[in-house]
Protein backbone atom coordinates (compact mmCIF):
# COMPACT_ATOMS: atom_id res chain seq x y z
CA UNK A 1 3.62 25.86 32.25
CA UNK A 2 5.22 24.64 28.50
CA UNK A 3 3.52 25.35 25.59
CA UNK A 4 3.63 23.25 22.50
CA UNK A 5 3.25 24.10 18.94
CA UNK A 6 -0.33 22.02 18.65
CA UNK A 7 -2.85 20.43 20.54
CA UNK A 8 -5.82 18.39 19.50
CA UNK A 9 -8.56 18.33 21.94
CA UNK A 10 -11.85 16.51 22.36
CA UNK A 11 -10.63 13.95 20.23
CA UNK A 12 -11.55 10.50 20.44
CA UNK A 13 -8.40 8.72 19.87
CA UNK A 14 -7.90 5.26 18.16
CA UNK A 15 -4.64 3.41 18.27
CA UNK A 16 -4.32 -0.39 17.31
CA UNK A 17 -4.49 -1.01 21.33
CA UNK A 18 -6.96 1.48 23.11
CA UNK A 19 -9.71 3.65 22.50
CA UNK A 20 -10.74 6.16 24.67
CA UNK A 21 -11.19 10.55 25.18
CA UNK A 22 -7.89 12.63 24.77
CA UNK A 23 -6.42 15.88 23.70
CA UNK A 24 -3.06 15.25 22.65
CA UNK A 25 -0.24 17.87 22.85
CA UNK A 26 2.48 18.31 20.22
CA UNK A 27 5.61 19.71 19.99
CA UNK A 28 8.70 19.62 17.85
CA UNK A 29 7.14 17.27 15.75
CA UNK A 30 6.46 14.74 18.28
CA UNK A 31 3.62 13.69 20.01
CA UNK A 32 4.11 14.88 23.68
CA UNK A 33 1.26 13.96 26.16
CA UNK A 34 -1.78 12.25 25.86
CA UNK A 35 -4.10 13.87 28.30
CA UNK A 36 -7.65 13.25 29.91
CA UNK A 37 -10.08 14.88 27.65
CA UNK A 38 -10.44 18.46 28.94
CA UNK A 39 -7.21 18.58 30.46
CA UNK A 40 -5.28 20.97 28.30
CA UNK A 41 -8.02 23.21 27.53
CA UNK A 42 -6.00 26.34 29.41
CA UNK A 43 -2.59 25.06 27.94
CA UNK A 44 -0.82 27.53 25.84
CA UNK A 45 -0.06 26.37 22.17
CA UNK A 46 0.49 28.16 18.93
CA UNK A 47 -2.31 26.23 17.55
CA UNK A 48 -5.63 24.48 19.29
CA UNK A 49 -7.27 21.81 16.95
CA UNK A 50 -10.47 20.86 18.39
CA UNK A 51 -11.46 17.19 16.71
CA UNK A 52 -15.44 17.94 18.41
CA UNK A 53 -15.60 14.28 19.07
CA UNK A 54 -13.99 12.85 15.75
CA UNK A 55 -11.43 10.11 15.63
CA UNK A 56 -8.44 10.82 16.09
CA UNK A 57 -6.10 8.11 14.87
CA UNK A 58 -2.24 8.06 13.59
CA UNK A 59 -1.79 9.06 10.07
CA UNK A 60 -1.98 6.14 7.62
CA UNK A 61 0.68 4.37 6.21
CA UNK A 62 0.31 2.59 3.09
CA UNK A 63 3.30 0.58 2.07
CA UNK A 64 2.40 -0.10 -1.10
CA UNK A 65 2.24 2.82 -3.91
CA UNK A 66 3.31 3.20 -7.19
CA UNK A 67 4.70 6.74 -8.41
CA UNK A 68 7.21 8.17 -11.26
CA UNK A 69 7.92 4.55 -12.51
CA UNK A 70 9.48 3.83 -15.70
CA UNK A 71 7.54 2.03 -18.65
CA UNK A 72 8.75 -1.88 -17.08
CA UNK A 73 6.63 -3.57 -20.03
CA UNK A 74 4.18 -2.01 -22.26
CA UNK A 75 3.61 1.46 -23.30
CA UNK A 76 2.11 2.28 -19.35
CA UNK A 77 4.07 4.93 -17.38
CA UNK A 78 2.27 5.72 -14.12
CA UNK A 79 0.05 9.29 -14.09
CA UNK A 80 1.28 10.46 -10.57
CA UNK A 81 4.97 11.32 -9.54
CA UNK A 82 5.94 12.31 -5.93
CA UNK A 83 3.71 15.54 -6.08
CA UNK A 84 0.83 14.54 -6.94
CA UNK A 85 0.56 10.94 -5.28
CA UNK A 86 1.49 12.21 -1.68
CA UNK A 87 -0.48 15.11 -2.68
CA UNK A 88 -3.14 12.81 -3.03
CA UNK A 89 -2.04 10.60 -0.07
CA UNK A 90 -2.07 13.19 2.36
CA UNK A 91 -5.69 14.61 1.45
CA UNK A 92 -6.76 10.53 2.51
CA UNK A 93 -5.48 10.78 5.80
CA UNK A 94 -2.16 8.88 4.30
CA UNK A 95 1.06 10.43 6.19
CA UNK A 96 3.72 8.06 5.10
CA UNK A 97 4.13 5.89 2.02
CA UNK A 98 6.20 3.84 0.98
CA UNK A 99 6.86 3.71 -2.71
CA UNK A 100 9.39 1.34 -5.32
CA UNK A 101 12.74 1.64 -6.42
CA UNK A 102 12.22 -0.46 -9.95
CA UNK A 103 15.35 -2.19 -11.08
CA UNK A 104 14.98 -3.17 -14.35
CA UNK A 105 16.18 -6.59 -15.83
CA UNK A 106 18.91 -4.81 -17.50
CA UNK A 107 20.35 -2.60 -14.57
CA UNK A 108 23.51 -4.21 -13.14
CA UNK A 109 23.34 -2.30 -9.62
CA UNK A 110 20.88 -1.18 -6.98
CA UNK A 111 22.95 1.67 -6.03
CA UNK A 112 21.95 3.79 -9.11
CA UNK A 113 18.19 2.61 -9.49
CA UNK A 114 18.09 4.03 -5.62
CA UNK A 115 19.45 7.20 -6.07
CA UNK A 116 17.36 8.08 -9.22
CA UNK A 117 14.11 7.52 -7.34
CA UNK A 118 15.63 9.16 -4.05
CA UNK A 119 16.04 12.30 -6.65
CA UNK A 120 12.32 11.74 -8.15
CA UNK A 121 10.75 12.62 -4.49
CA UNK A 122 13.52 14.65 -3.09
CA UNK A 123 11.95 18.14 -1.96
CA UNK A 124 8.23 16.95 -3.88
CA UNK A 125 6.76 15.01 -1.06
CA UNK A 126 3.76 16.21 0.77
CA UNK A 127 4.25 12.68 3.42
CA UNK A 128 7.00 10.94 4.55
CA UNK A 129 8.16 8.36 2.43
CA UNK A 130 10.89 5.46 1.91
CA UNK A 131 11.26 3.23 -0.68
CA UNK A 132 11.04 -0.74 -1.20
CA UNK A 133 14.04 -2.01 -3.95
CA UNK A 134 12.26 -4.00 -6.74
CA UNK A 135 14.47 -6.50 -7.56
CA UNK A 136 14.19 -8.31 -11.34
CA UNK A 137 18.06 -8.68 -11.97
CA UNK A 138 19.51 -10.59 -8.94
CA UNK A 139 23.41 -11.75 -9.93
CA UNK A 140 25.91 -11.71 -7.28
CA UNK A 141 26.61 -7.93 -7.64
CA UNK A 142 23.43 -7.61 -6.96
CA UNK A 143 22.78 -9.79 -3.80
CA UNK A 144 25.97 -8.30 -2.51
CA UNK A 145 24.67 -4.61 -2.45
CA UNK A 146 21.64 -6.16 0.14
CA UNK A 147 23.76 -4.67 2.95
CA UNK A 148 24.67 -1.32 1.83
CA UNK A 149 20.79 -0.96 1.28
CA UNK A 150 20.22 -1.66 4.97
CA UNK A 151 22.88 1.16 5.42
CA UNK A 152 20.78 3.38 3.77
CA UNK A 153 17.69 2.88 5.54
CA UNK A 154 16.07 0.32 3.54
CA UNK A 155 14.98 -2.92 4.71
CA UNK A 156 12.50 -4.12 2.43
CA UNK A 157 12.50 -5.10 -1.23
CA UNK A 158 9.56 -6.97 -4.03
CA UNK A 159 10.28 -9.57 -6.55
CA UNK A 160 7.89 -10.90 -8.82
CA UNK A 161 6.50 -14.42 -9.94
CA UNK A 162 4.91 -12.91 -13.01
CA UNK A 163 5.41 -10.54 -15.91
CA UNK A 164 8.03 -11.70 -18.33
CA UNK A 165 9.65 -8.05 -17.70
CA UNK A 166 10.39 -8.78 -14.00
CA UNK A 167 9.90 -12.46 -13.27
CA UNK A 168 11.99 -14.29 -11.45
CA UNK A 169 12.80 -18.40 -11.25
CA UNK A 170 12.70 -20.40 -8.31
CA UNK A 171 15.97 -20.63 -8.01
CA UNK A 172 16.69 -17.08 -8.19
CA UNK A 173 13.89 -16.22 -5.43
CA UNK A 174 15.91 -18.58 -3.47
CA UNK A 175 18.69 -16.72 -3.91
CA UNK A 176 17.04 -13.09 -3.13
CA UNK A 177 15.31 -14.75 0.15
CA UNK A 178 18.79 -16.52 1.38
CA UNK A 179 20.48 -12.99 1.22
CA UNK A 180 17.68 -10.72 2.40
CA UNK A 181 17.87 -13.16 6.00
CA UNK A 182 21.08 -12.23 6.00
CA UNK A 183 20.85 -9.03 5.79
CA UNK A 184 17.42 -8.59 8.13
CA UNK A 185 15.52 -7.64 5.04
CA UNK A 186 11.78 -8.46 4.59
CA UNK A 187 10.41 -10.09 1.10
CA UNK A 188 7.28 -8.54 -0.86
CA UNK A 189 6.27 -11.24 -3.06
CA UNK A 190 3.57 -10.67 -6.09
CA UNK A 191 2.73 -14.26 -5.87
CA UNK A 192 1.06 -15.31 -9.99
CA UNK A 193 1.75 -18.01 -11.79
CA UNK A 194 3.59 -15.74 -15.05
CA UNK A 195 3.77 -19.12 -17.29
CA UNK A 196 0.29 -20.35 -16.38
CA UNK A 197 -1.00 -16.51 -16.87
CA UNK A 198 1.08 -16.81 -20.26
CA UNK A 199 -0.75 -19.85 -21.70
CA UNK A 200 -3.70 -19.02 -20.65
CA UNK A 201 -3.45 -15.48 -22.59
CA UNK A 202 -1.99 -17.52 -25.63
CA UNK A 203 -5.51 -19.54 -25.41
CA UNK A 204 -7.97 -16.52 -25.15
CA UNK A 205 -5.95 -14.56 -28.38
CA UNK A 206 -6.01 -18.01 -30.46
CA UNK A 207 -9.80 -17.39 -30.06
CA UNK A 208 -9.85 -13.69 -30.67
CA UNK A 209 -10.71 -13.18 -27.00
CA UNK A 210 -9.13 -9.65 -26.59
CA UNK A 211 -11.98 -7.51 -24.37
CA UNK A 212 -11.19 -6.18 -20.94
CA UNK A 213 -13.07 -8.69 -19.16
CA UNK A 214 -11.04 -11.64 -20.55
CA UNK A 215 -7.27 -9.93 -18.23
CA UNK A 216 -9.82 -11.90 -15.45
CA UNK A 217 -10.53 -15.13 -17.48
CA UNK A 218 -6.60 -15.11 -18.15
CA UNK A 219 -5.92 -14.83 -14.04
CA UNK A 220 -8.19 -17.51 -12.24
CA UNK A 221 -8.12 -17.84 -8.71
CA UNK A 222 -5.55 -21.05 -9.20
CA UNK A 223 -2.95 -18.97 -11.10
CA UNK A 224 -2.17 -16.75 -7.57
CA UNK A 225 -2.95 -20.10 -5.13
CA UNK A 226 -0.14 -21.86 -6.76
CA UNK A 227 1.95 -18.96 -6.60
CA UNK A 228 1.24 -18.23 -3.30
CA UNK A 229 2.00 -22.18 -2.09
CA UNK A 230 5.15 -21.92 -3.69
CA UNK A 231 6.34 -18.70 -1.97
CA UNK A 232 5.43 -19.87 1.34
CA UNK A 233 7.70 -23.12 0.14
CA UNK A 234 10.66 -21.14 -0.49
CA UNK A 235 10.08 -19.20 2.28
CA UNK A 236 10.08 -21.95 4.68
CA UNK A 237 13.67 -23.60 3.15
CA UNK A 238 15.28 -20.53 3.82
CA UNK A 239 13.19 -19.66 7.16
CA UNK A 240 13.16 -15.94 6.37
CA UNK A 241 9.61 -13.43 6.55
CA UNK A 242 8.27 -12.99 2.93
CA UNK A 243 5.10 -11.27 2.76
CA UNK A 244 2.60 -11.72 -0.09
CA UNK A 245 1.09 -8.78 -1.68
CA UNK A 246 -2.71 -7.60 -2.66
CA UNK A 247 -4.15 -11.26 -2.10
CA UNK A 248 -7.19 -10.87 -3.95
CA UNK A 249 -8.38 -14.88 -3.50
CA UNK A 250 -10.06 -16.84 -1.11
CA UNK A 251 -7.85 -19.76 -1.23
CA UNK A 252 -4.87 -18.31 -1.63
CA UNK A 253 -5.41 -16.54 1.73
CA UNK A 254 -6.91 -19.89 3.04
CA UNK A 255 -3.54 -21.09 2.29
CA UNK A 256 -1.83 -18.59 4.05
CA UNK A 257 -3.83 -18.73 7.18
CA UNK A 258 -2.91 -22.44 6.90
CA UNK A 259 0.97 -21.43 7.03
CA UNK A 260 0.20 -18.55 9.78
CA UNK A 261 -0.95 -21.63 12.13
CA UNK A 262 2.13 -23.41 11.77
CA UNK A 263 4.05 -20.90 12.83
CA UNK A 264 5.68 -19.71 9.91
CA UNK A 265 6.51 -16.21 9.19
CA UNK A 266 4.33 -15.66 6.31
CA UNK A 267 2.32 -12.36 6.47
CA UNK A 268 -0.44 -10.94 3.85
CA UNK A 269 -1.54 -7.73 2.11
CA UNK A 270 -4.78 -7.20 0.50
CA UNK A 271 -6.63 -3.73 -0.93
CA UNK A 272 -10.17 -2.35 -0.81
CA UNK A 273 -9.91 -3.05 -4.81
CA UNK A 274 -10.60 -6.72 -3.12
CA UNK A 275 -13.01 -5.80 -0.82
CA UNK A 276 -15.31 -3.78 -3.42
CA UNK A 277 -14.51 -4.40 -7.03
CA UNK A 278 -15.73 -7.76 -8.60
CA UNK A 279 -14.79 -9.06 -11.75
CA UNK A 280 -17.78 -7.84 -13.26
CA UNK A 281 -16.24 -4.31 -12.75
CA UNK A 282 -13.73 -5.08 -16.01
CA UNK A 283 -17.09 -6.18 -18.14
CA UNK A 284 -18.46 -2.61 -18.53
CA UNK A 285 -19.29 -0.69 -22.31
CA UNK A 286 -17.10 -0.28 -24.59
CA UNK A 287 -13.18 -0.34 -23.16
CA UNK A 288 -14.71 1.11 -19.59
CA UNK A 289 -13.47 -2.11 -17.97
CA UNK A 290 -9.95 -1.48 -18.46
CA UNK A 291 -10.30 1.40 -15.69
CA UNK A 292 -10.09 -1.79 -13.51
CA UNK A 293 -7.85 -4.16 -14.92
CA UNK A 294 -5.33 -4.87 -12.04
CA UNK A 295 -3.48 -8.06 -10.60
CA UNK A 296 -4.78 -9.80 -9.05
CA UNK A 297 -8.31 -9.26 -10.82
CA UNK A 298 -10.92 -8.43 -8.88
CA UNK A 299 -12.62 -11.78 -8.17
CA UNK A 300 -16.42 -13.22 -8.91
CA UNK A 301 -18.67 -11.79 -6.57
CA UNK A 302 -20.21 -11.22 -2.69
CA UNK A 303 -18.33 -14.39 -1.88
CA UNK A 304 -15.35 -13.31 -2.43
CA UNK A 305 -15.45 -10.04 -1.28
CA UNK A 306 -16.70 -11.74 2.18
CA UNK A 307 -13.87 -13.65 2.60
CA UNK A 308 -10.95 -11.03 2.24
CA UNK A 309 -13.31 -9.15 4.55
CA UNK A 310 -12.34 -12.16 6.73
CA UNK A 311 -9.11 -12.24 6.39
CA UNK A 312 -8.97 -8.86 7.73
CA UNK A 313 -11.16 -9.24 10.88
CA UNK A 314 -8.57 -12.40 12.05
CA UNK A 315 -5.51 -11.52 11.51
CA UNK A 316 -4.11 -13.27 8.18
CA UNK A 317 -4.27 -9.95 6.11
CA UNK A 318 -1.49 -7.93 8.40
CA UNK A 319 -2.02 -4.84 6.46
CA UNK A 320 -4.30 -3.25 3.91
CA UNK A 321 -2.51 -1.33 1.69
CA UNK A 322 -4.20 0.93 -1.79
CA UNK A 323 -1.86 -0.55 -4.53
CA UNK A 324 -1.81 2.73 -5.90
CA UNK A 325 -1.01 1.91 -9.53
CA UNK A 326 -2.49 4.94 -11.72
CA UNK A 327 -2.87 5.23 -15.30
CA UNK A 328 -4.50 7.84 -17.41
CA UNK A 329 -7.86 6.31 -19.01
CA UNK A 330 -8.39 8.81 -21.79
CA UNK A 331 -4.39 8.76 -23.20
CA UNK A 332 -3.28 6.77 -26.02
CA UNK A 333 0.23 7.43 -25.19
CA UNK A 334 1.10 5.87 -21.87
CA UNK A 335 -2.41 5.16 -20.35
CA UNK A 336 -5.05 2.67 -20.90
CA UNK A 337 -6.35 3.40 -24.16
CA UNK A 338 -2.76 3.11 -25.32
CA UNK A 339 -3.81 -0.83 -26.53
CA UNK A 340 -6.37 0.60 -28.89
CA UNK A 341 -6.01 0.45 -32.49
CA UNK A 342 -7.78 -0.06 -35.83
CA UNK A 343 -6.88 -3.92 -35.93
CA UNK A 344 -7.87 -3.99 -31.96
CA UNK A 345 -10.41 -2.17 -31.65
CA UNK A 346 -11.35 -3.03 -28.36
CA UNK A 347 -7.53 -3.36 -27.63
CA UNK A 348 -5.49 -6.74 -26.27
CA UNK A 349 -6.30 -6.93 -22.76
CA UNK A 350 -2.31 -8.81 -22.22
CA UNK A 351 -1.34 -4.72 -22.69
CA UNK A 352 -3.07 -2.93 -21.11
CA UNK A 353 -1.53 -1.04 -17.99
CA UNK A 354 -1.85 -2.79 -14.93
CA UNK A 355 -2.98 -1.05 -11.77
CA UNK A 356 -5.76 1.31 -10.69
CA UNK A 357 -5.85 4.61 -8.65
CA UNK A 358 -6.52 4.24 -4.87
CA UNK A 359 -3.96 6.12 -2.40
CA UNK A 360 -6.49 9.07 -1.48
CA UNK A 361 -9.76 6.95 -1.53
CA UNK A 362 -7.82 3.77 0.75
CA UNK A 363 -9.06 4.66 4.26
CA UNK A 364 -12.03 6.89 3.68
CA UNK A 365 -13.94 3.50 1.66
CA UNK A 366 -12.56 1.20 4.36
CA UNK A 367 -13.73 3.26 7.64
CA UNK A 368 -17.25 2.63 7.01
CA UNK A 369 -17.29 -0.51 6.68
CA UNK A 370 -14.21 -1.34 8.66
CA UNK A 371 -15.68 0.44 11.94
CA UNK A 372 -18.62 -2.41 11.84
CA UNK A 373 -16.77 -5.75 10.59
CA UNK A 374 -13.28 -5.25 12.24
CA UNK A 375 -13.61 -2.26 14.94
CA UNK A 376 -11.79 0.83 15.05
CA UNK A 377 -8.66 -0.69 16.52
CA UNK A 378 -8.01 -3.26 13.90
CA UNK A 379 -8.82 -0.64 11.41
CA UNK A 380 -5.63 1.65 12.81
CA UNK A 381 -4.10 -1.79 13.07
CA UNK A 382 -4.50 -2.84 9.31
CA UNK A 383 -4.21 0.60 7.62
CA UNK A 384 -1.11 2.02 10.24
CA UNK A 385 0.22 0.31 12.86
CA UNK A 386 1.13 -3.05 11.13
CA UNK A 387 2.76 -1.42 8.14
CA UNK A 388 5.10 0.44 10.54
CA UNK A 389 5.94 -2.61 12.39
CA UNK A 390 5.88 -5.27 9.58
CA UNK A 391 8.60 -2.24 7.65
CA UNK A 392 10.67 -1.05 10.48
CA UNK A 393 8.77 2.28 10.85
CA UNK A 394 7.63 1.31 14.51
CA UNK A 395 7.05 3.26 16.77
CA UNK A 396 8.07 6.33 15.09
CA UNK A 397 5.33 5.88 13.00
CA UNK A 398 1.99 4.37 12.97
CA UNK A 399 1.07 4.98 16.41
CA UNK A 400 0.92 7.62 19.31
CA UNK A 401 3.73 7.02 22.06
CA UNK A 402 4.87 10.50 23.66
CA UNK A 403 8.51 10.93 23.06
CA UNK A 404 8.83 8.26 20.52
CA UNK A 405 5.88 8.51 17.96
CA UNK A 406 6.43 11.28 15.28
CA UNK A 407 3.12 13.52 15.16
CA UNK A 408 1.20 12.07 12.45
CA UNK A 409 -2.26 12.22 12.98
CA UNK A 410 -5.72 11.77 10.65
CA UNK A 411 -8.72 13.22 12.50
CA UNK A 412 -12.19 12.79 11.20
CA UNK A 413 -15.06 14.30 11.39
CA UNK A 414 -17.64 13.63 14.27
CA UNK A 415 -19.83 10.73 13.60
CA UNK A 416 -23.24 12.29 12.20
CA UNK A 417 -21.95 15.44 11.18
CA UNK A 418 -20.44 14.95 7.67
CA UNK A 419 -23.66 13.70 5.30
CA UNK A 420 -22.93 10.52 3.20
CA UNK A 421 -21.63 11.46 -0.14
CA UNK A 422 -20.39 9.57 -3.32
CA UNK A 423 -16.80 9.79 -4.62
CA UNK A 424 -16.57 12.15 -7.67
CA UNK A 425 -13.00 11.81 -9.76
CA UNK A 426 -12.98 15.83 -9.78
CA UNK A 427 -13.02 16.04 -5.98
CA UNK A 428 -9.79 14.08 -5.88
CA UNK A 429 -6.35 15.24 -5.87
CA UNK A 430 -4.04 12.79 -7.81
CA UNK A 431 -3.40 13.19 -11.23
CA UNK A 432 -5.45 10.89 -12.88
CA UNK A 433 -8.96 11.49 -14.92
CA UNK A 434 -11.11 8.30 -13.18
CA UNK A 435 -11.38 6.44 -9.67
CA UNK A 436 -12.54 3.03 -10.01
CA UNK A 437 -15.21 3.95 -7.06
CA UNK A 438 -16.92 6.47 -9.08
CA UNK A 439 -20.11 7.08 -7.31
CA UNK A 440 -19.49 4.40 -4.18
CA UNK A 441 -20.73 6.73 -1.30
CA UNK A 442 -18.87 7.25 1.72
CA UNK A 443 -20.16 8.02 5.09
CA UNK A 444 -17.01 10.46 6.28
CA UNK A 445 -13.61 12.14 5.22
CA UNK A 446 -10.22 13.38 7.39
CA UNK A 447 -11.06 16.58 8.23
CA UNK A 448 -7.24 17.40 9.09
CA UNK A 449 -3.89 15.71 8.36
CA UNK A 450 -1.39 16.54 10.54
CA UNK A 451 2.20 15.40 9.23
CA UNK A 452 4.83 15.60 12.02
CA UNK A 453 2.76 18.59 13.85
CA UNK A 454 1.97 20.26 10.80
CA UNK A 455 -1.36 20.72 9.32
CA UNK A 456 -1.25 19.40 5.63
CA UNK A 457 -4.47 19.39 4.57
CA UNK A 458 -7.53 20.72 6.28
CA UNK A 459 -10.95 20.13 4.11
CA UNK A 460 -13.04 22.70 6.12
CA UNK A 461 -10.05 25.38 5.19
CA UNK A 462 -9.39 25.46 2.01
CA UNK A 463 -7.87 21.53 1.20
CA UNK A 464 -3.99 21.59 0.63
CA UNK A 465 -2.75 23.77 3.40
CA UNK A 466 1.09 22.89 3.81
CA UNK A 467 3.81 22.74 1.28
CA UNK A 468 4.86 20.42 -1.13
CA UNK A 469 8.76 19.29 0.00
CA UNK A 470 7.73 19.16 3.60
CA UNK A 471 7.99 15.53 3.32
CA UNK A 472 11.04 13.74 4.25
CA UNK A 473 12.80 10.21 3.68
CA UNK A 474 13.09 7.80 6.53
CA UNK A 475 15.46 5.66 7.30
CA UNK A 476 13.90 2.12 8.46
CA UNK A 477 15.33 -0.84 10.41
CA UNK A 478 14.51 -4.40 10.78
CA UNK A 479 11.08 -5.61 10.78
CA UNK A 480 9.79 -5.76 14.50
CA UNK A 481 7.16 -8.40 13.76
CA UNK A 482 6.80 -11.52 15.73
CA UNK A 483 9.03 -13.80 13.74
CA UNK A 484 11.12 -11.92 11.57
CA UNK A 485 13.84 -13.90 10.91
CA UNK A 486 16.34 -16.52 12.28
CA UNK A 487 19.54 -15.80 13.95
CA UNK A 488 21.95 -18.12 13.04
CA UNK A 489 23.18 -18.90 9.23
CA UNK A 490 21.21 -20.88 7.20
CA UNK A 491 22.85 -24.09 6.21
CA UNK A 492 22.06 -26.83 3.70
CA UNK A 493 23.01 -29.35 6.38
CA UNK A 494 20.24 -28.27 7.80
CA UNK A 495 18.10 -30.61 5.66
């Protein structure tokens, strides 16, 4: 009889389309057999994994992470490079990010922003990982290099609406969206109003408005549903997939349900930051509120929450990605107190570093809640599978197909035997001194990640168990999402 390198058994597996009681067999880093519960008991394997009744479900992917990025605007530099966010990412039950190549508005090529980040996570990676291009400088030398990205693997790239440092006209998103349907490339769209967001900042400092609390005032809900209305405009002149990332309003995602209907190919992110942060969060003591300055702000209240919760359950929030944007608190160099000063003494809220930790806590907040309001399947679905389709991962990652899938698994502990607890920073492992979910308890934890057969992090075990480097870059195709792009040309005749 074969024998495999691993096998989980008594596992109660989840994938985005079934449910149900299996031990799972691996070898050479694929997943091999699913089995009747029981089955492989007597099977010889280097290594039995017994889940005890647990969820088993494919590792997470979360498509949307920040590490090792340059100062774009501002004094911020993000806390965690490729160590120390997979590191992080991997002790969540995360097995493959995907993090950003930042072009900045004075870097004529792609080629070289690529290869410096490729070098940034080469050999540190404890998950898999690829990269999205973030594109700020788009001239013709630019647009042209679109195909030599697919060549490499990439197929996905982010432009922005706001930030004076990386925004982007309408005109020029036009002309990123016309080549990236050529090329089979899908859009990431942060989707804010930059010149509303800009007066409205102008307005607050002309009254001396400079707290925390007042990045929300500066960001109402109208700022990102304008935005959002006029992405899904350009989308549909050039008929090409965009999707809109961390939608943190109502009727912004209203909006985009409203496209979804028509058939357009308009797909949506949001982040537990949206599901359990309220704007309240960035009107603590003192400067305590910057720990959750992000943007989109967290929005007013229950209400809010509710309907991103929503979102989720039908289908207009694809994916549900961390947004993994961390900043030291306590550092007046590069982190958040870096806005503080004698003459601003409760610093400018326009500079403070955008973006809060989340890549480790992503699916261990979501599972409680997620099991009850969307159901175990649409949790895989929302945290896995649809990343890997949506990004041309499919099926290698993000679910559990023998002979295809890579094996990638996050196994939990049994329901009732893991008392609830509340997130402490010091029990984390990225490289940041706060989580925004101090104290929010959580009702379980992965008890093993398992990255391509190998056992990365087992809690019961001592934590980090595999190496840092064990990670590898993966190439990705085309989107395999239902309605990912037209065939033909586009033409201006057209209209």
């Amino acid at each position: 009889m074969e024998s495999y390198d691993l096998i989980v058994i008594n596992g109660l597996v989840v994938t985005a389309s079934d449910v149900g009681h299996y031990d799972i067999a691996i070898k050479d880093e694929k997943i091999a057999l699913l089995a009747p519960m029981g089955s492989l008991t007597e099977v010889a394997a280097k290594r039995v994994v017994d889940a005890e009744g647990g969820y088993v479900m494919p590792g997470g992917v979360d498509a949307h992470v920040h590490l090792d990025e340059p100062p774009l605007f501002g004094k911020g530099k993000t806390a965690d490079n490729y160590e120390t966010g997979t590191r992080s990412a991997i002790c969540g039950g995360t097995t493959t990010v995907v993090t950003f190549a930042p072009q900045s508005k004075n870097d004529p090529s792609l080629a070289s922003v690529l290869e410096q980040t490729r070098v940034k996570a080469n050999q540190n990676c404890y998950t898999d990982y690829s990269f999205h291009l973030l594109i700020s400088n788009p001239t013709s030398d630019v647009l042209s290099e679109f195909s030599a990205l697919r060549e490499q693997g990439i197929s996905s790239l982010k432009i922005y609406m706001t930030y004076e440092a990386l925004q982007l006209r309408d005109n020029q998103i036009l002309d990123v969206l016309l080549e990236a349907r050529r090329n089979g490339i899908t859009t990431l769209i942060h989707a804010e109003n930059g010149d509303i967001v800009s007066w409205m900042t102008g307005q607050l400092e002309t009254r001396r408005l400079y707290a925390p609390k007042y990045h929300a005032t500066s960001r109402p809900q109208i700022v990102e549903t304008e935005a959002t209305n006029r992405a899904i405009a350009l989308s549909s002149i050039i008929d090409t997939p965009i999707l809109i990332v961390h939608v943190s309003s109502p009727s912004a995602a209203a909006d985009i349900r409203n496209a979804q209907t028509k058939g357009l190919p308009i797909y949506a992110e949001t982040c537990p930051q949206y599901l359990f942060l309220t704007r309240s969060d960035l009107d603590k003591a003192g400067f305590e509120g910057a720990k959750c300055v992000c943007s989109p702000p967290p929005r007013d209240g229950p209400e809010d929450q509710e309907a991103i919760w929503r979102g989720l359950s039908n289908g207009t929030f694809a994916i549900l990605s961390s947004d993994h944007c961390p900043f030291v608190y306590d550092d007046r160099e590069r982190g958040k107190k870096s806005v503080l000063s004698e003459g601003y003494p409760e610093g400018r809220f326009r500079y403070i570093p955008n973006g809060c930790p989340g890549v480790e806590t992503r699916l261990p907040l979501v599972l409680g809640e997620g099991e009850k309001r969307l159901g175990l399947s649409k949790f895989v679905e929302a945290t896995s599978t649809n990343a890997a389709k949506l990004y041309g991962l499919y099926p290698k990652k993000g679910t559990l197909l023998p002979g295809l899938s890579d094996a990638d698994l996050c196994i939990w502990y049994p329901v009732g035997k893991m008392e609830p607890f509340g997130i402490r920073n010091e029990q984390l492992h990225h490289d940041v001194d706060y989580t925004p979910y101090e104290g929010r308890e959580v009702g379980n934890w992965p008890r093993w990640t398992i990255l391509r057969g190998k056992v990365m992090w087992a809690r019961d075990e001592g934590g980090v168990v595999g190496e840092k480097g064990f990670g590898e870059f993966v190439k990705r195709g085309a989107s395999t999402m239902t309605g990912s792009g037209a065939k033909a040309d586009w033409e201006v005749e057209g209209f």
